[in-house]
N, C-alpha and C. Protein backbone atom coordinates (compact mmCIF):
# COMPACT_ATOMS: atom_id res chain seq x y z
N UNK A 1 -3.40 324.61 150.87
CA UNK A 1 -2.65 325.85 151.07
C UNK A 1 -2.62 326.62 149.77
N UNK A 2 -2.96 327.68 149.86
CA UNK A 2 -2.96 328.97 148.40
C UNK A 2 -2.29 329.51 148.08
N UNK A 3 -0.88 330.00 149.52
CA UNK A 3 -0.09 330.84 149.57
C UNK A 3 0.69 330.66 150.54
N UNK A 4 2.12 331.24 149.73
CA UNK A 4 3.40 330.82 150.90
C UNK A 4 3.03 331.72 151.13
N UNK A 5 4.19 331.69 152.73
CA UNK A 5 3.56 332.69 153.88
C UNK A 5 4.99 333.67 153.58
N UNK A 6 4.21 335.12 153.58
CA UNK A 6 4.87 336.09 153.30
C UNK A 6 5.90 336.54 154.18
N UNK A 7 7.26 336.66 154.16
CA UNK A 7 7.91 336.44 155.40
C UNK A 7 7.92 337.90 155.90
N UNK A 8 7.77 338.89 154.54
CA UNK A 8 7.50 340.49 155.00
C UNK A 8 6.68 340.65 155.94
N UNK A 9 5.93 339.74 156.40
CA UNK A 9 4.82 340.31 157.47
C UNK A 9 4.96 339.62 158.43
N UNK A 10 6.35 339.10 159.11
CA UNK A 10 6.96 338.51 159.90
C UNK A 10 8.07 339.16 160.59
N UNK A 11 7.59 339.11 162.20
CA UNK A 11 9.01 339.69 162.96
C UNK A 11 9.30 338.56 163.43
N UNK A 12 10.90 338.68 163.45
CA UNK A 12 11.84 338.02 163.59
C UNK A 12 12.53 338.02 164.77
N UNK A 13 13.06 337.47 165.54
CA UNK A 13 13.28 338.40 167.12
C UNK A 13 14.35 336.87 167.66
N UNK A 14 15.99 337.42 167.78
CA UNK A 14 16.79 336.57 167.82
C UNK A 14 16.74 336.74 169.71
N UNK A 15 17.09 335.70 170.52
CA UNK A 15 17.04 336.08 171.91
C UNK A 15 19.09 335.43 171.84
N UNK A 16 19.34 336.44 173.03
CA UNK A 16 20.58 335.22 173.13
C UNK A 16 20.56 333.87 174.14
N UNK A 17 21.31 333.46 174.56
CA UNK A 17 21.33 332.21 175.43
C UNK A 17 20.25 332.17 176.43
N UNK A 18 19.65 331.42 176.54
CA UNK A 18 18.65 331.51 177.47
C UNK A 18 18.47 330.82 178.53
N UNK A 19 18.54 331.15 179.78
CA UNK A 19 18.65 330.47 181.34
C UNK A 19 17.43 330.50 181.84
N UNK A 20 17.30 329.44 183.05
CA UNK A 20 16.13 329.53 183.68
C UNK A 20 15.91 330.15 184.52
N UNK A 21 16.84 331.46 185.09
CA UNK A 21 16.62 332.15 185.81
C UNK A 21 17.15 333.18 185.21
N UNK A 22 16.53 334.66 186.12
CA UNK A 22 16.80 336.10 185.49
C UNK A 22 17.94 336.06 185.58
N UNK A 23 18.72 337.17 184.44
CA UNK A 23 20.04 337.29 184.34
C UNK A 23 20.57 338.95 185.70
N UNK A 24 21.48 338.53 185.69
CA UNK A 24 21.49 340.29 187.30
C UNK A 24 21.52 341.56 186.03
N UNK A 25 20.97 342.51 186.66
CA UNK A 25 21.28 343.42 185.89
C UNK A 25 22.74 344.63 185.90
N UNK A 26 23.07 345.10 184.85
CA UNK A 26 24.44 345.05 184.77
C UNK A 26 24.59 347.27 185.00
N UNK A 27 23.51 347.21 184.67
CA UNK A 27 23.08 348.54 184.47
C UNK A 27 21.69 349.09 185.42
N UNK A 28 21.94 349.74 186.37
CA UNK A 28 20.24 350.17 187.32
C UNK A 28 19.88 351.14 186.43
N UNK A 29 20.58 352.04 185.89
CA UNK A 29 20.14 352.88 185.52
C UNK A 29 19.44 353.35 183.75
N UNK A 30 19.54 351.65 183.22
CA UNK A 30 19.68 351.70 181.86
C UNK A 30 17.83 350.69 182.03
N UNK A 31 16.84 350.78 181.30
CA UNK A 31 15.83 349.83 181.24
C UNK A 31 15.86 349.34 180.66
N UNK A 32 15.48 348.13 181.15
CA UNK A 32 15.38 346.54 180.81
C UNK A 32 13.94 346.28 181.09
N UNK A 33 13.96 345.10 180.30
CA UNK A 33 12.61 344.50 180.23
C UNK A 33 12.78 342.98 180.74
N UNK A 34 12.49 342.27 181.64
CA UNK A 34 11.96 341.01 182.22
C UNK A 34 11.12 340.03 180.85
N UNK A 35 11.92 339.41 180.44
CA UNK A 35 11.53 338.80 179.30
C UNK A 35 10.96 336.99 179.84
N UNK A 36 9.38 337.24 179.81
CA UNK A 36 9.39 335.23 180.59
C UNK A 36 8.52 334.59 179.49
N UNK A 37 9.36 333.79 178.70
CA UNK A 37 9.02 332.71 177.69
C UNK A 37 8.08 331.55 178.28
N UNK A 38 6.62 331.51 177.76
CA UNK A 38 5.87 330.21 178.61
C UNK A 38 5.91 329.50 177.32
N UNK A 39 6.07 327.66 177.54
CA UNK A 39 6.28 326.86 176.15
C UNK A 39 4.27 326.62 176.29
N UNK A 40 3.45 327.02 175.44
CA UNK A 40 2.38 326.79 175.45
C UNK A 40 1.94 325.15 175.30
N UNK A 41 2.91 324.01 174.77
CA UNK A 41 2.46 323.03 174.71
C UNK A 41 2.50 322.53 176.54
N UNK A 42 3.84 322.65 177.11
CA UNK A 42 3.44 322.40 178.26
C UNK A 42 3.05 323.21 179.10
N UNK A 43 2.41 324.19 179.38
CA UNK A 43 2.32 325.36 179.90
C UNK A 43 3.02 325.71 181.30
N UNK A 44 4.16 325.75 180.64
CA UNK A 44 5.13 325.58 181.96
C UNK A 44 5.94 326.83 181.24
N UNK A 45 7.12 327.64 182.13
CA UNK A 45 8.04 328.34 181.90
C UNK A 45 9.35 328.01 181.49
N UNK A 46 9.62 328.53 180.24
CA UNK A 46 11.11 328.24 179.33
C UNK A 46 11.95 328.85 180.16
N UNK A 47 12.06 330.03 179.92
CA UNK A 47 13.10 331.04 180.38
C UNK A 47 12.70 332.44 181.01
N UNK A 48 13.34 333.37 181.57
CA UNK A 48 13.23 334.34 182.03
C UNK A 48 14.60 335.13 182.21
N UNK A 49 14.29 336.34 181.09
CA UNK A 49 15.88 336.89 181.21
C UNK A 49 15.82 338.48 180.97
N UNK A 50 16.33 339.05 180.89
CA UNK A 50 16.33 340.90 180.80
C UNK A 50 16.72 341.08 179.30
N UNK A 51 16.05 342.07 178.48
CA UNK A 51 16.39 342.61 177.88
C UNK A 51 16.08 344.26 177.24
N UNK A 52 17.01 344.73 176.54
CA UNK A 52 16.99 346.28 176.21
C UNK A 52 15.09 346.02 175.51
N UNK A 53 14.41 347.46 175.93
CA UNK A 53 13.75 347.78 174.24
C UNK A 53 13.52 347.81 173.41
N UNK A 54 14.81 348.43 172.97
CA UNK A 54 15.58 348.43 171.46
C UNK A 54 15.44 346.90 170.70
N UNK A 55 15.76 345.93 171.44
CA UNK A 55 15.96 344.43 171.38
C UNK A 55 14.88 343.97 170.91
N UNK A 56 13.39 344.72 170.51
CA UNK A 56 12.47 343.68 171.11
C UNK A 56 11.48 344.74 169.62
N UNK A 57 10.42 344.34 169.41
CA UNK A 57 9.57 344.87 168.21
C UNK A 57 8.95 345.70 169.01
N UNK A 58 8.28 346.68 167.73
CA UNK A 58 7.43 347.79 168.70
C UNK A 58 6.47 346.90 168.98
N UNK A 59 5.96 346.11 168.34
CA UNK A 59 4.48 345.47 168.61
C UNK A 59 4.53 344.12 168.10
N UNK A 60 3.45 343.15 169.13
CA UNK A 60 3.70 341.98 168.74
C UNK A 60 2.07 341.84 167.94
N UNK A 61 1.67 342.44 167.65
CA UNK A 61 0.02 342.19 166.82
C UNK A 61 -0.16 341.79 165.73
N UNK A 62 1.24 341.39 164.93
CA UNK A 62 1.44 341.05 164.07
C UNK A 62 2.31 339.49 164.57
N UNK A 63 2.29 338.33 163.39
CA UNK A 63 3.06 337.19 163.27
C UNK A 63 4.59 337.41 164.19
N UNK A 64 4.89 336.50 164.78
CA UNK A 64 6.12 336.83 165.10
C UNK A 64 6.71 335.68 165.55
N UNK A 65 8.27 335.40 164.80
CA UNK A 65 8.51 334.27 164.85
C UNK A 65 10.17 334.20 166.00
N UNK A 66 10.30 333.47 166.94
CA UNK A 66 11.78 333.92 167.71
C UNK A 66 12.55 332.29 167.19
N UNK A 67 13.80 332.46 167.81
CA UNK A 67 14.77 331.79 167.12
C UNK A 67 15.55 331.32 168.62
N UNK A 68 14.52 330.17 168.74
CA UNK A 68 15.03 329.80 170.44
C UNK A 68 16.12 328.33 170.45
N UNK A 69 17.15 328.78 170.58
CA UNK A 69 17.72 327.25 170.74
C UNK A 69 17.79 326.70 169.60
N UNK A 70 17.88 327.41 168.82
CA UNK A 70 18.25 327.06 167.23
C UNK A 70 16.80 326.40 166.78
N UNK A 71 15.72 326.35 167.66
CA UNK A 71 14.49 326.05 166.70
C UNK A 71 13.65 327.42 166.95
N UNK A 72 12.89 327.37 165.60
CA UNK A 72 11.50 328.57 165.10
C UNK A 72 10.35 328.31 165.96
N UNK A 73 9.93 329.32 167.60
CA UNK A 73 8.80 329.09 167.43
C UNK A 73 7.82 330.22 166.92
N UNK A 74 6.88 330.57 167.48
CA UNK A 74 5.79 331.08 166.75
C UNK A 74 5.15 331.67 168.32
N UNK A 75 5.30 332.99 168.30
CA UNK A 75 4.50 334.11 169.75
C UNK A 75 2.56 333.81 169.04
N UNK A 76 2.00 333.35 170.07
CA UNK A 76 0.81 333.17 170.24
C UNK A 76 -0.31 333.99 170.98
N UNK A 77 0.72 334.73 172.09
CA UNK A 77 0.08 335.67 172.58
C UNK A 77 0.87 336.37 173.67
N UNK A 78 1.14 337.41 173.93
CA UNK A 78 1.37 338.35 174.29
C UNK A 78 1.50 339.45 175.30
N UNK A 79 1.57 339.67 176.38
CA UNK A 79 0.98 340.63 177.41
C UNK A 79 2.14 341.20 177.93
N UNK A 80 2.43 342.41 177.66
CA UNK A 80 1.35 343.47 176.52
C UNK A 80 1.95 343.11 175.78
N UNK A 81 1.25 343.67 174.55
CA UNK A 81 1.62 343.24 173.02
C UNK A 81 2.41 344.82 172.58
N UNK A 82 2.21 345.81 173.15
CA UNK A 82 3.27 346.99 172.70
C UNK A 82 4.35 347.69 173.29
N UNK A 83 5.44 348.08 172.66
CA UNK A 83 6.79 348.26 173.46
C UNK A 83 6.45 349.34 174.53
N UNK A 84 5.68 350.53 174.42
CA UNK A 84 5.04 351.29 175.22
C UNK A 84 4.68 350.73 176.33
N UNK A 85 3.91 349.70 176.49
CA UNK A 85 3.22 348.98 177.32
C UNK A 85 4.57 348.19 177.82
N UNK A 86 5.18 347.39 177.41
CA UNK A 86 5.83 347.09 178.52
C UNK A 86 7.36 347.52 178.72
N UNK A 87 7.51 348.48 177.74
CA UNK A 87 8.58 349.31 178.77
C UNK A 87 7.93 349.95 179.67
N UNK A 88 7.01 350.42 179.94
CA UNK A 88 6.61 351.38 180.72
C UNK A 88 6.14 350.26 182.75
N UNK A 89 5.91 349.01 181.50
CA UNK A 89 5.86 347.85 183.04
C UNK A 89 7.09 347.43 183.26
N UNK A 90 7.92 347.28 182.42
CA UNK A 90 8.99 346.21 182.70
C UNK A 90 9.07 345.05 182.46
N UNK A 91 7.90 344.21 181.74
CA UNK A 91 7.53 342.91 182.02
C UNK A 91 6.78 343.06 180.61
N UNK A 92 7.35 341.78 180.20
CA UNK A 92 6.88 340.98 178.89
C UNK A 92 6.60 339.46 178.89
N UNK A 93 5.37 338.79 179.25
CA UNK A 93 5.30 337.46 178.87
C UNK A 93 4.90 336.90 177.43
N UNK A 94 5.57 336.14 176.80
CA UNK A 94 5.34 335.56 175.63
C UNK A 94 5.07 334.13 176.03
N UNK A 95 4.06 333.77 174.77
CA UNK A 95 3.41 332.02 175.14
C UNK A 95 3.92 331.70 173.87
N UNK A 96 4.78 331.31 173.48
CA UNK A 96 5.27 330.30 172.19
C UNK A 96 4.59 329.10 172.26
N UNK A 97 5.04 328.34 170.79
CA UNK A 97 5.02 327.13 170.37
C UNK A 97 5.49 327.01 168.85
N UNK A 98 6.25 325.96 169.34
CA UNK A 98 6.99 325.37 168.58
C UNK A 98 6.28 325.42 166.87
N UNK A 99 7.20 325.56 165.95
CA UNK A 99 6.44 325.66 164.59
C UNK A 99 6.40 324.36 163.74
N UNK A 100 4.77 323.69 163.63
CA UNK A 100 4.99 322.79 162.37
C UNK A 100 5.12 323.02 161.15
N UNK A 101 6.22 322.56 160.87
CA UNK A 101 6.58 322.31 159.61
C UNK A 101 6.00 321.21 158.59
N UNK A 102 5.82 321.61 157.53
CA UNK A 102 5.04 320.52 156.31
C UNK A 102 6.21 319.96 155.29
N UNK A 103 5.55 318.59 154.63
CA UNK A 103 6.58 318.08 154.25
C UNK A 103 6.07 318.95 152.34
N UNK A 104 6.94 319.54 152.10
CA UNK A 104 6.63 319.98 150.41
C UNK A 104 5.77 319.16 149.67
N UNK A 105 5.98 317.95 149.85
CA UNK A 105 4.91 317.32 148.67
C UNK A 105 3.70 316.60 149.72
N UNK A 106 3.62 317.23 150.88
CA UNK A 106 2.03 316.97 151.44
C UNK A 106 1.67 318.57 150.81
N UNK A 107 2.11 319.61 150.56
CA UNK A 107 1.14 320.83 150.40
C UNK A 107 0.31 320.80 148.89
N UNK A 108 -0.71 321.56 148.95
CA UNK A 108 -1.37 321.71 147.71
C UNK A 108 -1.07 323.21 147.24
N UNK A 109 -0.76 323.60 145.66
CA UNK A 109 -0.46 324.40 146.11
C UNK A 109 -1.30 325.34 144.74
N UNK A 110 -1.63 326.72 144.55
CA UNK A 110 -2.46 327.27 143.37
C UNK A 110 -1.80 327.54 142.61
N UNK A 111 -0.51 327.37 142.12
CA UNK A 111 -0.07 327.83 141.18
C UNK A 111 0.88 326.64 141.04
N UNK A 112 1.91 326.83 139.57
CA UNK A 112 2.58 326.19 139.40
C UNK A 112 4.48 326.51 139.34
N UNK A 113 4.17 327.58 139.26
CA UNK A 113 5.51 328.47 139.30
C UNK A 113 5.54 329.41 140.74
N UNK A 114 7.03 329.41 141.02
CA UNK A 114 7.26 330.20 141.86
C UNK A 114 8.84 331.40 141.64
N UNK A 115 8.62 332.28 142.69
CA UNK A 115 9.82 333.24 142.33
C UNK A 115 11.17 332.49 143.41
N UNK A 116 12.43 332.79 142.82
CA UNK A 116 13.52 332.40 143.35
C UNK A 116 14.14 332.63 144.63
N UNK A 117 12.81 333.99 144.99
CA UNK A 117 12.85 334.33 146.37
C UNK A 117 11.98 335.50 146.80
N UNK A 118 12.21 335.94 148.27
CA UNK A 118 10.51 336.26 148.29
C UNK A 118 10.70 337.54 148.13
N UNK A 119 10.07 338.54 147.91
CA UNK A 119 9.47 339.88 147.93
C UNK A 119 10.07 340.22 146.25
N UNK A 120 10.30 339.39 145.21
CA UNK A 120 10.38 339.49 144.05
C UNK A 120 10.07 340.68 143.36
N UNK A 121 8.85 340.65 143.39
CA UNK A 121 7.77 341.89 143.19
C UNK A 121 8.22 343.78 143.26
N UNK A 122 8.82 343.19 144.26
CA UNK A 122 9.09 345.12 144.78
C UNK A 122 10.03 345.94 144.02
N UNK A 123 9.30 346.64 143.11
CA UNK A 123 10.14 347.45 142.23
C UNK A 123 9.84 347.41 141.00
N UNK A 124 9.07 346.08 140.81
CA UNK A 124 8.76 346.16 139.38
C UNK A 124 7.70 347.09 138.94
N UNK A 125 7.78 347.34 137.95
CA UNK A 125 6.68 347.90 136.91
C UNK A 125 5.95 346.86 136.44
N UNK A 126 4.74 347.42 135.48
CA UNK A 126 3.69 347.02 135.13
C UNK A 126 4.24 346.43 133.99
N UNK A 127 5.36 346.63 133.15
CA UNK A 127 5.73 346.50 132.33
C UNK A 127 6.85 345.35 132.27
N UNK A 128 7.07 345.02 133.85
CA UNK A 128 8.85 344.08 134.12
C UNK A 128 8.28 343.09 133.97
N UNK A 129 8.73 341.81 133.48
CA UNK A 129 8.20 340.89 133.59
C UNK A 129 10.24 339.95 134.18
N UNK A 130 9.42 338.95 135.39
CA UNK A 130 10.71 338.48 135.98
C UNK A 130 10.36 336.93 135.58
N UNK A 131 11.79 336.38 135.65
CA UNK A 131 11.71 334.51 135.81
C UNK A 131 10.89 334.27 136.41
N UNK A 132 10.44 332.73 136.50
CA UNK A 132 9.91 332.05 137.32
C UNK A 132 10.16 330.71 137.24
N UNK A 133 10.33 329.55 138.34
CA UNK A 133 10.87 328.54 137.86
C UNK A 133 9.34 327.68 138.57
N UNK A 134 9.73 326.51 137.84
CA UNK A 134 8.38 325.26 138.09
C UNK A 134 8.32 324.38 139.38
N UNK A 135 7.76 324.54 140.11
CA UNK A 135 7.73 323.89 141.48
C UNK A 135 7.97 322.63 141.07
N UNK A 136 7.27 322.18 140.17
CA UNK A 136 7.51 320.35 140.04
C UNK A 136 9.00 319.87 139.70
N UNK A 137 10.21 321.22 139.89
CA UNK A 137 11.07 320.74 139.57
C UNK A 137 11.80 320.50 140.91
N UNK A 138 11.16 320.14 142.06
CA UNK A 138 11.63 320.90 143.13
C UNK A 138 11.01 319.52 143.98
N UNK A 139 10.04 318.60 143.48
CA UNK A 139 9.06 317.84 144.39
C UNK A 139 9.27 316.34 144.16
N UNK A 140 9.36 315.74 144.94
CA UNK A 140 9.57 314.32 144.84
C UNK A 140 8.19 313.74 144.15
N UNK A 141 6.95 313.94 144.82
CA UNK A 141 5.49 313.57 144.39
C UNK A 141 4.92 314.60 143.83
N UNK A 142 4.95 314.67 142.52
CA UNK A 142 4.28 315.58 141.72
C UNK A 142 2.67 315.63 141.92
N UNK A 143 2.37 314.14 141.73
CA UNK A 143 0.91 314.46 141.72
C UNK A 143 0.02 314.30 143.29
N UNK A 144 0.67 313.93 144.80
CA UNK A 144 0.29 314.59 145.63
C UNK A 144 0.07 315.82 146.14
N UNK A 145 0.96 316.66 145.09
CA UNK A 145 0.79 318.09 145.43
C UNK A 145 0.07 318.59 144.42
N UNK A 146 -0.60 318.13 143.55
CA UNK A 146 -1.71 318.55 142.76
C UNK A 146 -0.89 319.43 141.69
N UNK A 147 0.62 318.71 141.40
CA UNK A 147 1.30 319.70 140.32
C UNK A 147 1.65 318.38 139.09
N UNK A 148 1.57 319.13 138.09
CA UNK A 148 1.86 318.19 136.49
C UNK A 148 3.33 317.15 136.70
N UNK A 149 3.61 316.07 136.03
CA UNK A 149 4.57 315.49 136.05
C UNK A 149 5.31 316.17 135.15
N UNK A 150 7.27 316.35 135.59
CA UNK A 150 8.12 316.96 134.95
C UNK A 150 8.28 316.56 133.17
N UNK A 151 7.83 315.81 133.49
CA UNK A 151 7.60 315.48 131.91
C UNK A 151 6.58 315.51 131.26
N UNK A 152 5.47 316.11 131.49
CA UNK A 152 4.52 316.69 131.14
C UNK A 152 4.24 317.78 129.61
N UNK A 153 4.02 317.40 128.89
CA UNK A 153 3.39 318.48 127.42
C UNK A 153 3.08 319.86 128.24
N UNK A 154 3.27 320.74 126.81
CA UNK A 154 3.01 322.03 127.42
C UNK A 154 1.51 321.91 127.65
N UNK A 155 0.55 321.39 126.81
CA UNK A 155 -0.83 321.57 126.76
C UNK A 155 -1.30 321.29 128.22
N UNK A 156 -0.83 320.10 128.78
CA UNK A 156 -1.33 319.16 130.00
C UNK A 156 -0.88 320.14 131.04
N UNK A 157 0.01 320.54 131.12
CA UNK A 157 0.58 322.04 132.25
C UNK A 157 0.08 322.82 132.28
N UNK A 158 -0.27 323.23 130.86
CA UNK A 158 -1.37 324.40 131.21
C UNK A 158 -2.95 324.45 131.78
N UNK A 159 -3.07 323.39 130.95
CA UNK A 159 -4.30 322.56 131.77
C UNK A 159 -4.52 323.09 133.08
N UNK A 160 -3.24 321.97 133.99
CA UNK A 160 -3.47 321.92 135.14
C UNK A 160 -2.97 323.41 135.75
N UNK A 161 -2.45 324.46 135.05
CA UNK A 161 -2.08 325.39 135.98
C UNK A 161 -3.59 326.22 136.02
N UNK A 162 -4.28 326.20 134.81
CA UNK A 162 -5.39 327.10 134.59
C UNK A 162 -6.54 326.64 135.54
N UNK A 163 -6.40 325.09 135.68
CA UNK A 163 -7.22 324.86 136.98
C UNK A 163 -7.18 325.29 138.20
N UNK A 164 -6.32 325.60 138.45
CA UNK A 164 -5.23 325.89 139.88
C UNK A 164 -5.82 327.65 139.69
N UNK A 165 -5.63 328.18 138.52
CA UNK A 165 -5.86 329.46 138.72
C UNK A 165 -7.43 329.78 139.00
N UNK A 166 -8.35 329.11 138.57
CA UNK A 166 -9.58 329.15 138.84
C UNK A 166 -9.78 329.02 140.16
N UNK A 167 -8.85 328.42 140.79
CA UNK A 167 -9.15 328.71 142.47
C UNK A 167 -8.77 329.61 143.08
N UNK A 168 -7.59 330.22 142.34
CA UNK A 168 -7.23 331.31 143.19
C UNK A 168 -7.47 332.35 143.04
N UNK A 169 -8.61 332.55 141.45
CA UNK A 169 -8.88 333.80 141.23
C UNK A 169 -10.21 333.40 141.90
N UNK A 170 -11.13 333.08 142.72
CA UNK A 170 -12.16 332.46 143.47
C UNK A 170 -11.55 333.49 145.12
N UNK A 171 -10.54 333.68 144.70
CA UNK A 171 -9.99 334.07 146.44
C UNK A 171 -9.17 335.76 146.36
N UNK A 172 -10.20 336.73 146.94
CA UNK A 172 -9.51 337.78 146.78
C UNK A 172 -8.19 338.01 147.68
N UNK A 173 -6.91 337.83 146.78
CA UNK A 173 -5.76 338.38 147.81
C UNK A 173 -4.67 338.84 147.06
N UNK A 174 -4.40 340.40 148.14
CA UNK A 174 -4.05 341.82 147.45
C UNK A 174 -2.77 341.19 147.11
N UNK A 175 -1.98 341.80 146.13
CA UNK A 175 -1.09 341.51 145.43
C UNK A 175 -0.46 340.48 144.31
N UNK A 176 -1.35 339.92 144.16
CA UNK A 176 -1.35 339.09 142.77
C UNK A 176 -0.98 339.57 142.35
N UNK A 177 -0.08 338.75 141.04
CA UNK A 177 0.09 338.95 139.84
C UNK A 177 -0.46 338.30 138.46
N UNK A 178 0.30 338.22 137.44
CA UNK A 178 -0.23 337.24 136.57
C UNK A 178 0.95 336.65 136.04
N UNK A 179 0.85 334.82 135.90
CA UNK A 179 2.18 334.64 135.39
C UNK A 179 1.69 333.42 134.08
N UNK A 180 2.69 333.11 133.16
CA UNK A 180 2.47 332.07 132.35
C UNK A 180 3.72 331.22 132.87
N UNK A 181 2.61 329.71 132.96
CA UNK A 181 3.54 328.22 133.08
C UNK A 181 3.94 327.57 132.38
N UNK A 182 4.34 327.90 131.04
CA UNK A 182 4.44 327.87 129.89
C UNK A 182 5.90 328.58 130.18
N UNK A 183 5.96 329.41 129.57
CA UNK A 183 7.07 330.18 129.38
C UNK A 183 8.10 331.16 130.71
N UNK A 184 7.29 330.44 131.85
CA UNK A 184 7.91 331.31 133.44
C UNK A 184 8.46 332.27 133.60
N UNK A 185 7.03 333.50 133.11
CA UNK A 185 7.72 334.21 133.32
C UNK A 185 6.01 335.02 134.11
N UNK A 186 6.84 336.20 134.76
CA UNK A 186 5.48 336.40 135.55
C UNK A 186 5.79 338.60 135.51
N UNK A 187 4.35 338.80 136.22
CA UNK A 187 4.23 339.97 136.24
C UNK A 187 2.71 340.57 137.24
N UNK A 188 3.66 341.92 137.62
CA UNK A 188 2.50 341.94 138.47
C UNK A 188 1.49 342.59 138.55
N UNK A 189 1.09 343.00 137.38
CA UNK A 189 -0.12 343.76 136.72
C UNK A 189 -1.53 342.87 136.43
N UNK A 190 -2.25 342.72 137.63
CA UNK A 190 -3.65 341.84 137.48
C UNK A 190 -4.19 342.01 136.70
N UNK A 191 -4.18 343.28 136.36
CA UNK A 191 -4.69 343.57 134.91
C UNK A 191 -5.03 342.95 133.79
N UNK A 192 -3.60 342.23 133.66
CA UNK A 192 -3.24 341.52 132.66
C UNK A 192 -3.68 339.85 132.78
N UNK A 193 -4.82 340.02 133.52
CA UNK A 193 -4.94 338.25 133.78
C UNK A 193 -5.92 337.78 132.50
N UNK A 194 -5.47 336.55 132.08
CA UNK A 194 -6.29 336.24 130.87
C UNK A 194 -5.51 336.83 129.54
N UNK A 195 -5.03 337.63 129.89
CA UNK A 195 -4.59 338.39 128.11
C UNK A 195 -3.52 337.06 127.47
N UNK A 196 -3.19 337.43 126.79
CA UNK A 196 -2.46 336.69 126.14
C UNK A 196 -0.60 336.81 126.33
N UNK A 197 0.02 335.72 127.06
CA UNK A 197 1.18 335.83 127.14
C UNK A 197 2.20 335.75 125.92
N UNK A 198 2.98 337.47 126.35
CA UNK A 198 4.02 337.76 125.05
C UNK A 198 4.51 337.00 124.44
N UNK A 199 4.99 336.06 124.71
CA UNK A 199 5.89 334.99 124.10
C UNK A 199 4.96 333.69 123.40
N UNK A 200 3.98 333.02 124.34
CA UNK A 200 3.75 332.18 123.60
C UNK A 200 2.07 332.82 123.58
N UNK A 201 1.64 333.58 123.99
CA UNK A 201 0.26 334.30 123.36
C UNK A 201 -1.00 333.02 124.50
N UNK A 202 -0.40 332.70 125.55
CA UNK A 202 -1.78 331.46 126.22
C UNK A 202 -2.12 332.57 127.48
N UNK A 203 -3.26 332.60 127.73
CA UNK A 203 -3.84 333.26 128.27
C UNK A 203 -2.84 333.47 129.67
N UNK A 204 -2.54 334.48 130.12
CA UNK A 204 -2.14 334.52 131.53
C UNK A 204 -2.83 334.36 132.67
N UNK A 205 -2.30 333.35 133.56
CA UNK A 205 -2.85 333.24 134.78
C UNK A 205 -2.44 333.84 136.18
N UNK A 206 -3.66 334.18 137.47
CA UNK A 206 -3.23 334.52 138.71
C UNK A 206 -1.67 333.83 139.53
N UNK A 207 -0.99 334.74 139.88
CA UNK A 207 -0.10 334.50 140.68
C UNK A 207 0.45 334.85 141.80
N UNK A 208 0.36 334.27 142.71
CA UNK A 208 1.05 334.69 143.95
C UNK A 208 2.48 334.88 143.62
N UNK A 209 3.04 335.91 144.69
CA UNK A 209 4.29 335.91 144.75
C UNK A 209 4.57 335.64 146.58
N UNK A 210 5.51 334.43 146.73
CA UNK A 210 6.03 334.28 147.21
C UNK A 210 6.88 334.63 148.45
């Protein structure tokens, strides 16, 4: 894995209680949409219930994650996939499945630092440079996840982060930054990859943000 998954490019879509049969409608004159959840592992039907428009994304063509029963699944496919389209039918089927989850120290990951939370980035200048803290402080198995032991020399960290960056500068993806694992601190001017970090002057490396 190269990159956490950006949650900005994630709809989110809370349903309320969900029955196995349609709910009556409370309003004739207000539209609703026929909402029928299929669980794709068994390909059988979850639920089927009414809801507003408003309730629902303009479009599902993008990632989209619902919040069923207090677990995350993951919309797979769609019909129709735009609010146009099925307000105009009435009818929305979604095919979920359930989301696997990974255990942190099975992932591999390209960098060594991460931000404290996600969309970090937005707002900065070329010039901001923000924290960053060390994943290995965070991991039970350091070296299954292909990250330095916490007790690790600065030299041996950098080492291994500059390796890590050689893969990810191998992989074009928009919004990089550049950060040093050394001194955690990061920025999002690609520009600046390789130059020499302010503080301790070691070359800066590619960074995802989070």
């Amino acid at each position: 894995m190269f990159m956490l998954q950006n949650r900005s490019q994630v709809t989110y879509l809370r349903l309320p209680a969900l029955l196995k049969t349609s709910t009556c409608w409370q309003n004739k004159d207000t539209t609703h949409i026929i909402l029928t959840l299929i669980d794709d592992d068994s390909d059988s039907v979850m639920a089927s219930l009414e809801m507003l428009p408003e309730e629902l994304p303009d479009s599902f063509e993008i990632n989209s994650l619902l919040q069923v029963a207090a677990e995350e699944r993951s919309v797979i496919h769609a019909e129709p996939v735009t609010k146009a389209e099925f307000t105009k039918s009435g009818k929305l089927t979604l095919r979920i499945c359930k989301v696997q989850t990974m255990a942190t120290e099975a992932m591999c990951f390209s960098q060594l630092d991460i931000t404290e939370g996600f969309d970090e980035n937005q707002g900065l200048g070329a010039d901001d440079w923000i924290k960053t803290r060390p994943l290995n402080a965070t991991l039970n198995n350091t070296e299954a996840s292909g990250q330095p032991p916490r007790d690790a020399d600065s030299d041996k960290v950098y080492r291994v982060a500059a390796t890590l960056s050689v893969v990810r500068e191998s992989i074009p993806i928009e919004g990089d930054g550049v950060y040093c694992p050394i001194c955690h601190i990061a920025n999002i001017d690609i520009g600046k990859l390789h130059t020499p970090c302010p503080n301790c002057c070691r070359g800066l490396l590619k960074f995802g943000w989070a």
